[in-house]
Protein backbone atom coordinates (compact mmCIF):
# COMPACT_ATOMS: atom_id res chain seq x y z
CA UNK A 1 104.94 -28.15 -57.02
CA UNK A 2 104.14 -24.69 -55.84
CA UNK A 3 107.32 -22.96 -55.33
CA UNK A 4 106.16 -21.51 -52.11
CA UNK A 5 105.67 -25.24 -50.79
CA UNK A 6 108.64 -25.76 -52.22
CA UNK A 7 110.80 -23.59 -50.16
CA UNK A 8 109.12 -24.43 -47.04
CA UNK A 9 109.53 -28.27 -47.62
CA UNK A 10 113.60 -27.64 -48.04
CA UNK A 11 113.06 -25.52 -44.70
CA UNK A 12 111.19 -28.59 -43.23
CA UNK A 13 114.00 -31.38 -44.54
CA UNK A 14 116.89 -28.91 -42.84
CA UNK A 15 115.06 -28.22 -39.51
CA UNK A 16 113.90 -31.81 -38.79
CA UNK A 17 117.50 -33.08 -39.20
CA UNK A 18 118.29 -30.54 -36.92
CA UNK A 19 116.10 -30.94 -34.44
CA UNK A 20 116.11 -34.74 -34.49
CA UNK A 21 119.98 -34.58 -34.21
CA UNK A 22 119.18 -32.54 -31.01
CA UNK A 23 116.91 -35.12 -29.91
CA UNK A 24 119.28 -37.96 -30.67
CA UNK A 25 122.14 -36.33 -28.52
CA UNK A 26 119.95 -36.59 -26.08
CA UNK A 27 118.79 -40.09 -26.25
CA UNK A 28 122.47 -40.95 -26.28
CA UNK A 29 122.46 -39.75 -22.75
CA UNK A 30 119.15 -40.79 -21.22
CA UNK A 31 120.26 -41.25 -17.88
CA UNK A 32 120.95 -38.11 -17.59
CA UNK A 33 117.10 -36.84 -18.37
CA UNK A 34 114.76 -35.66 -16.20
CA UNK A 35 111.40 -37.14 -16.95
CA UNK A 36 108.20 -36.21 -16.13
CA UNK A 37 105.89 -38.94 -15.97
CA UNK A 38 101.98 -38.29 -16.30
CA UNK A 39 100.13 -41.58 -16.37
CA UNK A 40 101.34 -44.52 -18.50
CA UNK A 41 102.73 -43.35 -21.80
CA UNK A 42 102.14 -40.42 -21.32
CA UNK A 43 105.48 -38.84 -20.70
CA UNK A 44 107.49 -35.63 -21.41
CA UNK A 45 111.35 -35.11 -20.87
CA UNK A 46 113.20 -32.11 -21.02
CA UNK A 47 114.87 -33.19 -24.42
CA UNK A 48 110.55 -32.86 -26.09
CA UNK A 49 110.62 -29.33 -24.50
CA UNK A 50 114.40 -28.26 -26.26
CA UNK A 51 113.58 -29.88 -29.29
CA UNK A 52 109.84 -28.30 -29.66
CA UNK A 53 111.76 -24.45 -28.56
CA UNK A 54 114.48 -25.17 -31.43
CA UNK A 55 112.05 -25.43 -33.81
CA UNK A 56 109.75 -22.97 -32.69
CA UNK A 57 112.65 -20.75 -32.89
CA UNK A 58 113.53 -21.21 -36.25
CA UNK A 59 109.93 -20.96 -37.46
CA UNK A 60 109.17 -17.16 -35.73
CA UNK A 61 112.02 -15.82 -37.02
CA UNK A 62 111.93 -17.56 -40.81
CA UNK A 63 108.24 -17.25 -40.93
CA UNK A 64 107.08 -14.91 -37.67
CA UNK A 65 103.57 -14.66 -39.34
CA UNK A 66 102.90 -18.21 -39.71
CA UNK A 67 100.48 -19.79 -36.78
CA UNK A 68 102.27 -22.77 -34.64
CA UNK A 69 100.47 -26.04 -33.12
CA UNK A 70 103.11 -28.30 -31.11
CA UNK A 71 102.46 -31.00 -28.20
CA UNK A 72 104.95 -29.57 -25.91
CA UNK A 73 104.07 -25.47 -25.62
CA UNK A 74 100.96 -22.98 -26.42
CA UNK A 75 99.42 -22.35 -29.10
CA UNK A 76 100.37 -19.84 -31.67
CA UNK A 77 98.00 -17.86 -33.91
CA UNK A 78 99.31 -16.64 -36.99
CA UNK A 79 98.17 -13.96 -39.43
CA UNK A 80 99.30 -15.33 -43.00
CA UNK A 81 97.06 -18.85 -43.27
CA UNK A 82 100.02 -20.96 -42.80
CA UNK A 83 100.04 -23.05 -39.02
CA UNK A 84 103.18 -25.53 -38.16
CA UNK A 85 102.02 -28.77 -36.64
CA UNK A 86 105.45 -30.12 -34.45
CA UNK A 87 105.60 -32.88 -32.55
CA UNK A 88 109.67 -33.14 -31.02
CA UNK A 89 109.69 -36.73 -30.46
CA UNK A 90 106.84 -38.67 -31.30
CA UNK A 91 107.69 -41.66 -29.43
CA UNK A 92 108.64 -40.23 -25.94
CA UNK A 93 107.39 -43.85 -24.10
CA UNK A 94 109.94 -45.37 -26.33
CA UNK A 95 112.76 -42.69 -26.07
CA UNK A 96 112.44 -42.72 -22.19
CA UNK A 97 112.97 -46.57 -22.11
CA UNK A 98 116.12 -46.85 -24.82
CA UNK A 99 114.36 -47.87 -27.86
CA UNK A 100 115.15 -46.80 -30.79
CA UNK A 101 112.36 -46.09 -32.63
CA UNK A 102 111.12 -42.70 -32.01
CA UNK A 103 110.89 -39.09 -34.69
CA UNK A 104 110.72 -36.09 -35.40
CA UNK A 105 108.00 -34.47 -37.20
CA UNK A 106 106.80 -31.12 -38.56
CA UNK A 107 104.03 -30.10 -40.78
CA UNK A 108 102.85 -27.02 -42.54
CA UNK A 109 99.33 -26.45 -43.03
CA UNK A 110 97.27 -24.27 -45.61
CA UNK A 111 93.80 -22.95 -43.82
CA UNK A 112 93.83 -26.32 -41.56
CA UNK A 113 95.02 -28.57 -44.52
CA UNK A 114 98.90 -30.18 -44.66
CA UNK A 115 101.14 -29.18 -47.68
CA UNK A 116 104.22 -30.00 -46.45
CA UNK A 117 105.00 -33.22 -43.75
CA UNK A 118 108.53 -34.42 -42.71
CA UNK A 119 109.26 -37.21 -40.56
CA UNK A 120 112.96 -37.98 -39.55
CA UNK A 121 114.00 -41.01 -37.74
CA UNK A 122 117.35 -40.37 -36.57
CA UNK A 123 118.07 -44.10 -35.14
CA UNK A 124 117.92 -45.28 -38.65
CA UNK A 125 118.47 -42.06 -40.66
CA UNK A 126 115.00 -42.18 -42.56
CA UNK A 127 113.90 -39.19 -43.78
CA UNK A 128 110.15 -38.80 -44.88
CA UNK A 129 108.78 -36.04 -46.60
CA UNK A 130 106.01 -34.93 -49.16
CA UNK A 131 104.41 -31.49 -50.53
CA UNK A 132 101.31 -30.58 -51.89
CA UNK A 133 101.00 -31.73 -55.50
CA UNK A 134 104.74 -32.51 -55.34
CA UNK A 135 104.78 -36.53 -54.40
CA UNK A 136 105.91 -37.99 -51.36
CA UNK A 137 110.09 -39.58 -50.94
CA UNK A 138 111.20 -41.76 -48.19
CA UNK A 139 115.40 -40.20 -48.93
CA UNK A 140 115.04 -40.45 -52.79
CA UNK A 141 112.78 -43.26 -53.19
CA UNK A 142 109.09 -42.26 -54.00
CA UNK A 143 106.48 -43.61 -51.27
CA UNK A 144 103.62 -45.94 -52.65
CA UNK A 145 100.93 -47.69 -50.76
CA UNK A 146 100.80 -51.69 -50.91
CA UNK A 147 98.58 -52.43 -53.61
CA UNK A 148 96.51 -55.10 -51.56
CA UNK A 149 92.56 -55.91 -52.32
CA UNK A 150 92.66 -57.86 -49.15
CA UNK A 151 93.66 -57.15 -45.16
CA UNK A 152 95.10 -60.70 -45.23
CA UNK A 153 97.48 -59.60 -47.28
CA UNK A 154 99.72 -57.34 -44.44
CA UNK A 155 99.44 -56.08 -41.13
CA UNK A 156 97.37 -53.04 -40.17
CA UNK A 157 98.70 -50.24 -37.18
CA UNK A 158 96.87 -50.38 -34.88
CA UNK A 159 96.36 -47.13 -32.98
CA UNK A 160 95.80 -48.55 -28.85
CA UNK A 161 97.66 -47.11 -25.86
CA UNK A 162 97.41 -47.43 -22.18
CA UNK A 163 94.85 -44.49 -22.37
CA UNK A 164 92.29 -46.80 -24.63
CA UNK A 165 89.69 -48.24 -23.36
CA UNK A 166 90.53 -51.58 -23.03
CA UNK A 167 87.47 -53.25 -24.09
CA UNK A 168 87.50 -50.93 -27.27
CA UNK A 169 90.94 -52.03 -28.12
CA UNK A 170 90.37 -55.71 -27.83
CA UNK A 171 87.31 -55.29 -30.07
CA UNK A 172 90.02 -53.54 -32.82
CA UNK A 173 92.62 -55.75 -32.15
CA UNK A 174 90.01 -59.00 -32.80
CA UNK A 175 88.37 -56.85 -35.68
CA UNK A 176 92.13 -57.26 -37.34
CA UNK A 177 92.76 -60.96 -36.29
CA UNK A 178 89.27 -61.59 -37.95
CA UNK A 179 90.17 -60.45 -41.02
CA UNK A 180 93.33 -62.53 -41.21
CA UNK A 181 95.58 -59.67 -40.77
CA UNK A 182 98.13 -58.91 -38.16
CA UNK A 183 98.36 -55.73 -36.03
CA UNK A 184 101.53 -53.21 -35.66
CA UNK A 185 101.79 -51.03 -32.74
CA UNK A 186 105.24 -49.65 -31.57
CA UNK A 187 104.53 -46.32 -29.91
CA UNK A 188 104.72 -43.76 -32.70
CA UNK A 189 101.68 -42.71 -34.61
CA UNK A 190 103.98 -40.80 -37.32
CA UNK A 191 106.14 -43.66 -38.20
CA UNK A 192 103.13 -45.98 -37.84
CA UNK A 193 101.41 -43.95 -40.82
CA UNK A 194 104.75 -43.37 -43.06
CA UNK A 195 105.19 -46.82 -42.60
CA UNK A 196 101.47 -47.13 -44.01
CA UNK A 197 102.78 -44.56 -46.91
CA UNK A 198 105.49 -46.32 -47.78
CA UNK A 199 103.56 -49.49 -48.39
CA UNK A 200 105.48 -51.49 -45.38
CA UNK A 201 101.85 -52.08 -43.72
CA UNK A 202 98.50 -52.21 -45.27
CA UNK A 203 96.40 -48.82 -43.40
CA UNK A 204 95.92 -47.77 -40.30
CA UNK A 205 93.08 -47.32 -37.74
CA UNK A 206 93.17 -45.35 -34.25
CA UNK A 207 90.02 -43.53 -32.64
CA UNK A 208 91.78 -40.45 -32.43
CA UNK A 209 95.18 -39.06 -33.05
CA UNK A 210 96.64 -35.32 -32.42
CA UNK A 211 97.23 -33.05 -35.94
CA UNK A 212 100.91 -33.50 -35.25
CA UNK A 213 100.94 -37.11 -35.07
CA UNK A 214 99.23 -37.67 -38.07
CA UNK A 215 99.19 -34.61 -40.39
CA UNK A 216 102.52 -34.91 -42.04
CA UNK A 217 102.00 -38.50 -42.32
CA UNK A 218 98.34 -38.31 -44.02
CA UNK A 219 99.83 -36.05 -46.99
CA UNK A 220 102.81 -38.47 -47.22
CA UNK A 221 99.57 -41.38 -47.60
CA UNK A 222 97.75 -38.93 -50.19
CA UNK A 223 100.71 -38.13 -52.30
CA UNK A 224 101.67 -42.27 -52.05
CA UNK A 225 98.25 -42.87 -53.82
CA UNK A 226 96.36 -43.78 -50.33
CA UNK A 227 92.78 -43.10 -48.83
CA UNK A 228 91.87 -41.72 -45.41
CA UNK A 229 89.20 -39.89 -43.80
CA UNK A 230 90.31 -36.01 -44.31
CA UNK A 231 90.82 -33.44 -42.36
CA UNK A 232 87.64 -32.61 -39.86
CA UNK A 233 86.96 -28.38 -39.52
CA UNK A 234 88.89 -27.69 -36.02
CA UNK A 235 91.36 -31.17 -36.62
CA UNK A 236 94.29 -29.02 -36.78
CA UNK A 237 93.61 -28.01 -32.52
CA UNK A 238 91.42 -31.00 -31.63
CA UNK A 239 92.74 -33.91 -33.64
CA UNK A 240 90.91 -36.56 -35.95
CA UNK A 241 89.62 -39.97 -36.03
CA UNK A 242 92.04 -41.27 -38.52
CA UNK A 243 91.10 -44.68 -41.22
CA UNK A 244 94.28 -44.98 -43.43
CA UNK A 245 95.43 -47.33 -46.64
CA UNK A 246 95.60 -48.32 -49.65
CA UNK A 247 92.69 -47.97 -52.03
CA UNK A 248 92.30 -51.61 -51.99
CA UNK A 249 91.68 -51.94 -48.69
CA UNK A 250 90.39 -48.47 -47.15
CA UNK A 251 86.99 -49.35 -47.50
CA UNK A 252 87.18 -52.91 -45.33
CA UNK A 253 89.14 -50.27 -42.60
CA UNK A 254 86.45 -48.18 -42.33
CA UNK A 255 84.25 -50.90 -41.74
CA UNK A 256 86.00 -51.71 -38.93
CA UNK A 257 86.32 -48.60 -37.54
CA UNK A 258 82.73 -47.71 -37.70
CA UNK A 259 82.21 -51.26 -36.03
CA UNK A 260 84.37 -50.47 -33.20
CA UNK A 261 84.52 -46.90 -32.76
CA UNK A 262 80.54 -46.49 -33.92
């Protein structure tokens, strides 16, 4: 592993547990948040805004040359080649209604390309993280993708929300049930795509997702042995279609994406 990855993925493992502590306190006391509701899950509390400014802190004064991309506050332009992709709490629609599956997730990206990714869930205590040529760990067990030839084999995540169109995401959601397979969709594009690292589902397919929902995530999938689609010029600011799995069945994803997205 380069030993300048190295030292920003120990960074990345502290300030994640950190910050999703910080999150989690908050969670504990929901009813005390305000929340700012913009359309159907699509939410923001005050606990996203905290948690995105305690990182942000951390980062300008550990590494004030580094460029920062978060979902909460502006975007940062750097000087050194290095941008940090944050999402606070990836999740919020399921952190504003009490369930417990939400994360935390930062990423550090070399000219627009992730080297380091760290997810922490702190309702269970998972910790995901992965480096550049340096493999990919869910705690100290190495991540592999499920070694499936066959979408039968698993479920698929499913990337739909209540900003799809609805006609698109019934075409995905049949394009799964055709092939046998079952779709998982629980609110949070990170864990959706660890989960896909870790081998727990098959791949994943969503029309578009944000650089810090999926960033950290995709180099957890590369380093696991997985496929997906890359990383688009301009991703890191405008997002990516993403296709996700194993190499057995990456190629019958795409398929379906190109079916139903075109």
């Amino acid at each position: 592993m380069n030993d300048d990855y190295r030292e920003r993925l120990d960074f990345t493992v502290a300030l994640a547990r950190e910050a999703g502590a910080y999150a989690h306190a908050q969670f504990l006391k929901l009813e005390t948040l305000t929340v700012e509701r913009k359309g159907h899950q699509d939410m923001v509390t005050e606990a996203d805004r905290a948690t995105e400014t305690l990182v942000r802190a951390a980062l300008a004064r550990r590494w004030p040359e580094d460029g920062i991309v978060g979902e909460e506050h502006a975007r940062v332009h750097g000087t050194s080649g290095f941008d940090w992709v944050i999402d606070p709490i990836d999740g919020t629609a399921n952190f504003v209604s009490g369930i417990p599956h939400w994360c935390t997730v930062i990423a550090c990206c070399k000219d627009g390309v992730p080297v380091v990714g760290v997810i922490f869930d702190p309702c269970t205590g998972e910790l995901f993280r992965a480096s550049k040529g340096g493999g990919a760990y869910v705690g100290e067990k190495p991540l592999k993708v499920n070694a499936a030839t066959s979408l039968s084999e698993g479920s698929i995540f499913a990337g739909v929300s209540g900003k799809s169109d609805p006609k698109v995401a019934a075409t995905l959601i049949a394009e799964i049930l055709g092939a046998r397979s079952l779709f998982f969709r629980a609110a949070s594009g990170a864990l959706g795509l660890a989960y896909v690292a870790a081998g727990r589902l098959l791949g994943g397919v969503e029309d578009r997702m944000n650089s810090w929902d999926c960033f950290a995530a995709l180099l957890m999938l590369e380093e696991a042995g997985g496929r997906h689609q890359g990383y688009p010029p301009g991703s890191l600011d405008t997002g990516t279609k993403v296709v996700a799995g194993g190499p057995g069945v990456h190629d019958a994803l795409a398929r379906i994406a190109a079916k139903v997205y075109g």
